[in-house]
C-alpha atoms as a PDB file:
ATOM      1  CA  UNK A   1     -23.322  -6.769  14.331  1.00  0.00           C
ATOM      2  CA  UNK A   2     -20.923  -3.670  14.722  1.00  0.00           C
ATOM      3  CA  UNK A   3     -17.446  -3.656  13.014  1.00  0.00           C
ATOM      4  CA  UNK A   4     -14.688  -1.054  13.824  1.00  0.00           C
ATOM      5  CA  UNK A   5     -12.082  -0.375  10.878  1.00  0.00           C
ATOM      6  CA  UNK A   6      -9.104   1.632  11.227  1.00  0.00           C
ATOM      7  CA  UNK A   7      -6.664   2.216   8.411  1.00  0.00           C
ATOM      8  CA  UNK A   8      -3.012   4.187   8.244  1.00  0.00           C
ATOM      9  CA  UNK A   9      -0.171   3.579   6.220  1.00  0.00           C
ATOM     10  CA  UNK A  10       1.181   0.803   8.008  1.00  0.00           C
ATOM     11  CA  UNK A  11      -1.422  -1.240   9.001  1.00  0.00           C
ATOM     12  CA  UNK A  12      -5.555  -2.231   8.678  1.00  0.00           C
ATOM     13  CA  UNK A  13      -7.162  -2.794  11.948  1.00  0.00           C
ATOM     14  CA  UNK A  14     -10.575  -4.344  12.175  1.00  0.00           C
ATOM     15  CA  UNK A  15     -12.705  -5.038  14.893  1.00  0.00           C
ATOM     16  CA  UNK A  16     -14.865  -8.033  15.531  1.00  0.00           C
ATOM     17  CA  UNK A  17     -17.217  -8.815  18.629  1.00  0.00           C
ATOM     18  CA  UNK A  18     -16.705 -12.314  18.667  1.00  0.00           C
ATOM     19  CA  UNK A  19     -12.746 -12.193  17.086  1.00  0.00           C
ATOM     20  CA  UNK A  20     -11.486  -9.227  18.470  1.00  0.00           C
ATOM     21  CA  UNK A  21      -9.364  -7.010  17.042  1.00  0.00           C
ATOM     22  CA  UNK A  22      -7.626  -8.053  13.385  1.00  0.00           C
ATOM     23  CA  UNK A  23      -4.655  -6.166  12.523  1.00  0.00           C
ATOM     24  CA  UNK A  24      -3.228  -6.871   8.960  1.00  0.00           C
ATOM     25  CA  UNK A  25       0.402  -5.428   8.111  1.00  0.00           C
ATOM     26  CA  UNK A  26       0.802  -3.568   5.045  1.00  0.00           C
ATOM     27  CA  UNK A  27       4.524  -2.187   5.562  1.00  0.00           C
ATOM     28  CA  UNK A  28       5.118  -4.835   3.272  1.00  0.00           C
ATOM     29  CA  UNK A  29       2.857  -2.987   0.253  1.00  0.00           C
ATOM     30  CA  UNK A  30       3.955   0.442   0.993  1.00  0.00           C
ATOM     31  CA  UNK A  31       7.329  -0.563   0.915  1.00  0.00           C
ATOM     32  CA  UNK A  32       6.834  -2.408  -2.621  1.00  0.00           C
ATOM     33  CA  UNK A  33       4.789   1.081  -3.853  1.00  0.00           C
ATOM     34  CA  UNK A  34       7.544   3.270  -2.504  1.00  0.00           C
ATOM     35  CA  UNK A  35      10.036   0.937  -4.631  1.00  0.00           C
ATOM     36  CA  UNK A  36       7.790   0.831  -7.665  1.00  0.00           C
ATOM     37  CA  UNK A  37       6.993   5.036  -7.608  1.00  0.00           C
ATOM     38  CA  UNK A  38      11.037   5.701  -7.396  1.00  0.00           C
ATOM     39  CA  UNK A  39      11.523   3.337 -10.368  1.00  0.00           C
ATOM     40  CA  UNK A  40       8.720   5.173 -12.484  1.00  0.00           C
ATOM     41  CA  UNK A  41       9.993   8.699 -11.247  1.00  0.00           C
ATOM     42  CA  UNK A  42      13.159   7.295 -12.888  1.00  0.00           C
ATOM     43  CA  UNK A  43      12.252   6.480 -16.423  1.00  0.00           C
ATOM     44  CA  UNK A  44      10.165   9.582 -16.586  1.00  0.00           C
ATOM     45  CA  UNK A  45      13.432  11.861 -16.372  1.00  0.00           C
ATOM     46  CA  UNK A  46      14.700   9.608 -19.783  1.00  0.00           C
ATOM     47  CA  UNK A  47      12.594  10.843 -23.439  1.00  0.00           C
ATOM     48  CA  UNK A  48      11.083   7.263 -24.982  1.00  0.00           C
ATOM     49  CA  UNK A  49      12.845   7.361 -28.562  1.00  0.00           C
ATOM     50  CA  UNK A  50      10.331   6.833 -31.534  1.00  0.00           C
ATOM     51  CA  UNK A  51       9.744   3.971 -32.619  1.00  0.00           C
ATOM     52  CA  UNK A  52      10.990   3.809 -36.452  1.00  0.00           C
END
């Protein structure tokens, strides 16, 4: 059995003989990591105060 995979930021394409081709969105996850980075970036500008 022979399966084809492509992969790019948007979206995972696989390939099946007997399904054809598969396409799964991920726009959805790079737009939640995109979020998630810009929030980190973010809190590392502020200094974490010692705990006391």
């Amino acid at each position: 059995m022979i399966v084809g995979v492509d992969s790019n930021l948007k979206s995972l394409d696989l390939y099946h003989p007997t399904e054809g081709w598969i396409r799964i969105d991920l726009s959805e996850l790079h737009r939640i990591k995109e979020v998630y980075d810009k929030k980190i970036d973010l809190l590392k500008k502020y200094p974490v105060r010692a705990l006391r």
